[in-house]
N, C-alpha and C. Protein backbone atom coordinates (compact mmCIF):
# COMPACT_ATOMS: atom_id res chain seq x y z
N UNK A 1 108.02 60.78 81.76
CA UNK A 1 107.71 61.99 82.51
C UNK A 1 109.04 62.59 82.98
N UNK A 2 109.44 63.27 82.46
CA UNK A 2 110.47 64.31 83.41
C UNK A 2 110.50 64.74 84.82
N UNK A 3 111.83 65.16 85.48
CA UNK A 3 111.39 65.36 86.93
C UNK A 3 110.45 66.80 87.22
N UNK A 4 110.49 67.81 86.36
CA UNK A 4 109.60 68.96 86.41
C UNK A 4 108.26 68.44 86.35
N UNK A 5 107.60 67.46 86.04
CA UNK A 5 106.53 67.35 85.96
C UNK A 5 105.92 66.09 86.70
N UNK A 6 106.90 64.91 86.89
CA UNK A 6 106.78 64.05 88.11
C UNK A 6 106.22 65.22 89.43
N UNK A 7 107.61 66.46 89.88
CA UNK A 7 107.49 67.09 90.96
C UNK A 7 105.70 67.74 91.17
N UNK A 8 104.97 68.13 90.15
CA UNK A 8 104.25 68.90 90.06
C UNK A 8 102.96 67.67 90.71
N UNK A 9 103.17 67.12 89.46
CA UNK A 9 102.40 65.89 90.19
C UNK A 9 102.39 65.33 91.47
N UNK A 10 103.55 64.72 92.15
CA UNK A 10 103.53 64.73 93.37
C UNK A 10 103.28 65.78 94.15
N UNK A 11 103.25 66.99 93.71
CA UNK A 11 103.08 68.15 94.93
C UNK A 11 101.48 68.58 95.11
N UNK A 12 100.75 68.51 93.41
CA UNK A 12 99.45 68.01 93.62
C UNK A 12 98.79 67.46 94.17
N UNK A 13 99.55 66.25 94.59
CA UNK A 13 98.79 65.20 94.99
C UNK A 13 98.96 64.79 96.43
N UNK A 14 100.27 65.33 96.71
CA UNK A 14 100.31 65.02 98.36
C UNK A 14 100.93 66.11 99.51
N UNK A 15 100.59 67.69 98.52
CA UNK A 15 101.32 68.70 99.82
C UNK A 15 99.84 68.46 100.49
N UNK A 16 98.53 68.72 100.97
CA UNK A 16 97.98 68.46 101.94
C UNK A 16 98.35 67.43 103.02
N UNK A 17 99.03 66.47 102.25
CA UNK A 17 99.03 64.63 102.80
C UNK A 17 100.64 65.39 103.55
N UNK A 18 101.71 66.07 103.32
CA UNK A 18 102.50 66.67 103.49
C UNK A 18 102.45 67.45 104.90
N UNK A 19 101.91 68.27 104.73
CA UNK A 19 101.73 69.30 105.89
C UNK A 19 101.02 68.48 106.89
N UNK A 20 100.15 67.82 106.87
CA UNK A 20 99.47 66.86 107.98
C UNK A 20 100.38 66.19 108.42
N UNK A 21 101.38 65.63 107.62
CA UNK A 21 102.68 64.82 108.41
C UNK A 21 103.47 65.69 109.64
N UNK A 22 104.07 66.76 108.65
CA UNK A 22 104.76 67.73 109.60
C UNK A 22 103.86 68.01 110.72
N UNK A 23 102.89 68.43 110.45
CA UNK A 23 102.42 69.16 112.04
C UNK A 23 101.91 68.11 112.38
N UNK A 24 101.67 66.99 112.35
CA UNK A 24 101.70 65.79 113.10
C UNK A 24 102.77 65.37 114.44
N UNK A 25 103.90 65.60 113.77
CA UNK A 25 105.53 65.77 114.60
C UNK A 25 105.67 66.30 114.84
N UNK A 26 105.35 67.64 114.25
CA UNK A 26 105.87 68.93 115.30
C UNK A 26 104.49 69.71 115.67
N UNK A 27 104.17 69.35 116.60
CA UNK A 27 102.79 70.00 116.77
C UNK A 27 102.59 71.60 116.99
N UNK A 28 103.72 72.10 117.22
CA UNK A 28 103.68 74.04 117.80
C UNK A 28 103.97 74.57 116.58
N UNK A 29 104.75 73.91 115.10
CA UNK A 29 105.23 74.42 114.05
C UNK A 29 103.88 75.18 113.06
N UNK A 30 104.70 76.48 113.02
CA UNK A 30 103.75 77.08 111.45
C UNK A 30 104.00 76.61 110.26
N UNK A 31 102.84 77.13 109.36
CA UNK A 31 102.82 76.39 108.01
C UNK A 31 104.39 77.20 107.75
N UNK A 32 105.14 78.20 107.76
CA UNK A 32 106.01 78.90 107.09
C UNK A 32 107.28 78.13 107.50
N UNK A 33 107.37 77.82 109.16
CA UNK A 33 108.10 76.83 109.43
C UNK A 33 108.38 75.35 108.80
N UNK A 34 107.07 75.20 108.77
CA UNK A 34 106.93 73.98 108.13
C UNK A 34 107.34 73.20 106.36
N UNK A 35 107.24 74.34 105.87
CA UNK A 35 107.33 74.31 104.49
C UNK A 35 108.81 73.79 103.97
N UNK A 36 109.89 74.18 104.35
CA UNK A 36 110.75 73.61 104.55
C UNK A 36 110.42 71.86 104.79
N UNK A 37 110.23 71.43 105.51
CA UNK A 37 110.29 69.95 105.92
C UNK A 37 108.91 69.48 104.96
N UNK A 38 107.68 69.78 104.30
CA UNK A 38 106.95 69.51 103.76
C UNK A 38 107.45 68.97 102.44
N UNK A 39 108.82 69.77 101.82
CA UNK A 39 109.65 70.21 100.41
C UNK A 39 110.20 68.60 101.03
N UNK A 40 110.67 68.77 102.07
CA UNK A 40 111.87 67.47 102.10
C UNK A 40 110.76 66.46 101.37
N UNK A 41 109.75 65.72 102.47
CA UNK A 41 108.93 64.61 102.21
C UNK A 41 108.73 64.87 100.54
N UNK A 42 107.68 65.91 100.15
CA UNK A 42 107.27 65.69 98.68
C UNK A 42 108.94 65.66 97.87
N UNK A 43 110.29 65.92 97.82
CA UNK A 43 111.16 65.58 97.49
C UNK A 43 111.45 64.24 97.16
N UNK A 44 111.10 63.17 98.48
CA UNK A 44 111.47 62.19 98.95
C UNK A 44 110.58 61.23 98.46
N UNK A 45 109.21 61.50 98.27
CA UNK A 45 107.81 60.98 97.26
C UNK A 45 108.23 60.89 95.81
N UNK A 46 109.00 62.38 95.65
CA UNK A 46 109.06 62.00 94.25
C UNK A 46 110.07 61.24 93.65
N UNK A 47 111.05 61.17 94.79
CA UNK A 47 112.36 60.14 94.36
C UNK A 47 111.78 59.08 94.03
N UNK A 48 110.91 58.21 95.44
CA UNK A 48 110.50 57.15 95.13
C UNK A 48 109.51 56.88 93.73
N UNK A 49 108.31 57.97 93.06
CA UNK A 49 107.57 57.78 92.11
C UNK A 49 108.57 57.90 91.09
N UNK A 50 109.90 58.29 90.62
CA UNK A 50 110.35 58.54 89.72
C UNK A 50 111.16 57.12 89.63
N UNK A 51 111.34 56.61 90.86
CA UNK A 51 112.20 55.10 90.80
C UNK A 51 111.47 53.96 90.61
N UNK A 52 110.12 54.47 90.93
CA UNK A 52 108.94 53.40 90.19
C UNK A 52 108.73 53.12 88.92
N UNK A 53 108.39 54.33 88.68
CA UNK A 53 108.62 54.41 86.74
C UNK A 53 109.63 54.12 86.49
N UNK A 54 110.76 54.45 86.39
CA UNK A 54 112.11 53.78 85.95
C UNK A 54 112.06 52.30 85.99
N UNK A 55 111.40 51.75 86.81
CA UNK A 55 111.57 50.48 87.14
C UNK A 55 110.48 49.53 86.54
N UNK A 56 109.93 50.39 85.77
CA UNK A 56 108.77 49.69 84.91
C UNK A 56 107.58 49.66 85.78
N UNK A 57 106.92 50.42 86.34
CA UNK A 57 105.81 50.33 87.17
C UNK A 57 104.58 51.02 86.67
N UNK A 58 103.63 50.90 86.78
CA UNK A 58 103.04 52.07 86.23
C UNK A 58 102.50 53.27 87.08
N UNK A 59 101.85 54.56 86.67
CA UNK A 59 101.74 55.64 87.56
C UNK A 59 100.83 55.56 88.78
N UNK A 60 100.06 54.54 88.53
CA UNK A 60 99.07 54.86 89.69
C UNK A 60 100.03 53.74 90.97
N UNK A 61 100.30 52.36 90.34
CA UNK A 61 101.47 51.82 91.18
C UNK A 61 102.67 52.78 91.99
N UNK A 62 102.76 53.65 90.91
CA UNK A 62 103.88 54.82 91.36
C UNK A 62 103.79 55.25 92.06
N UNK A 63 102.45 56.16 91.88
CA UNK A 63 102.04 56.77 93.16
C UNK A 63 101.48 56.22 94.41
N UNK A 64 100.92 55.23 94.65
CA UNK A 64 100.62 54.55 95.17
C UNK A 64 102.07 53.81 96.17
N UNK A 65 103.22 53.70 95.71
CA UNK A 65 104.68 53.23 96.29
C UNK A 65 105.04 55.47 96.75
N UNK A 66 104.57 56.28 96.20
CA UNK A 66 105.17 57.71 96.89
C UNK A 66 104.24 57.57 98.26
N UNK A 67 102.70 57.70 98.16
CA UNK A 67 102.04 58.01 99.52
C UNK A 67 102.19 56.95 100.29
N UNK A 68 103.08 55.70 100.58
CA UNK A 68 103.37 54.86 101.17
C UNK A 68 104.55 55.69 102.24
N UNK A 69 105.19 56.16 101.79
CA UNK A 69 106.47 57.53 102.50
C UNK A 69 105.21 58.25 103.46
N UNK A 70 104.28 58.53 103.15
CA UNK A 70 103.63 59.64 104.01
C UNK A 70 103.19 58.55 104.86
N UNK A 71 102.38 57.35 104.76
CA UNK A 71 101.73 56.73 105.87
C UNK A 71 103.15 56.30 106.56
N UNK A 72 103.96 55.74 106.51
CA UNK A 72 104.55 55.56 107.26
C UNK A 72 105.67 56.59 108.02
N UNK A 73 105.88 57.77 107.40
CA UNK A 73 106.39 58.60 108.41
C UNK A 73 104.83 59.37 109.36
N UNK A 74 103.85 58.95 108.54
CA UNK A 74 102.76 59.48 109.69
C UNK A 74 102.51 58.22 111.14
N UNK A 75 102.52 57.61 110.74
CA UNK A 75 102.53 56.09 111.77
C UNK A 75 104.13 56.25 112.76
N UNK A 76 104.62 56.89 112.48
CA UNK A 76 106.03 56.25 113.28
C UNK A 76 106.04 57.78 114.18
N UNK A 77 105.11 58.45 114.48
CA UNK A 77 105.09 59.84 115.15
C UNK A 77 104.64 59.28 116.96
């Protein structure tokens, strides 16, 4: 999978899971505000799903090691 299409995938799959983080932490922030810091996390998802695969994992393992980033920056609020 390439990173153009890793990204797509992860952004599929976890900008809702995304934006619930952010305005979790920042509770007064707009979505427009927010979008910015939403980009960081799904960025940061896809590092990790792309270092999964590299590492011989498979996709649902993959993904499964990206939404691990969201529960725990949602837990540490």
């Amino acid at each position: 999978m390439i990173k153009t299409e890793s990204i797509k995938l992860i952004e599929e799959l976890f900008m809702p899971c995304a934006f619930c983080v952010v305005k979790e932490r920042h509770k007064n922030i707009d979505d427009i505000e927010a979008l910015p810091l939403v980009w960081k996390l799904l960025w940061s998802a896809c590092a990790i799903y792309d270092k999964a695969i590299e590492n011989g994992k498979t996709e649902p393992q993959a993904t499964n090691e990206a939404f691990n980033l969201f529960l725990t920056k949602s837990c540490k609020s």
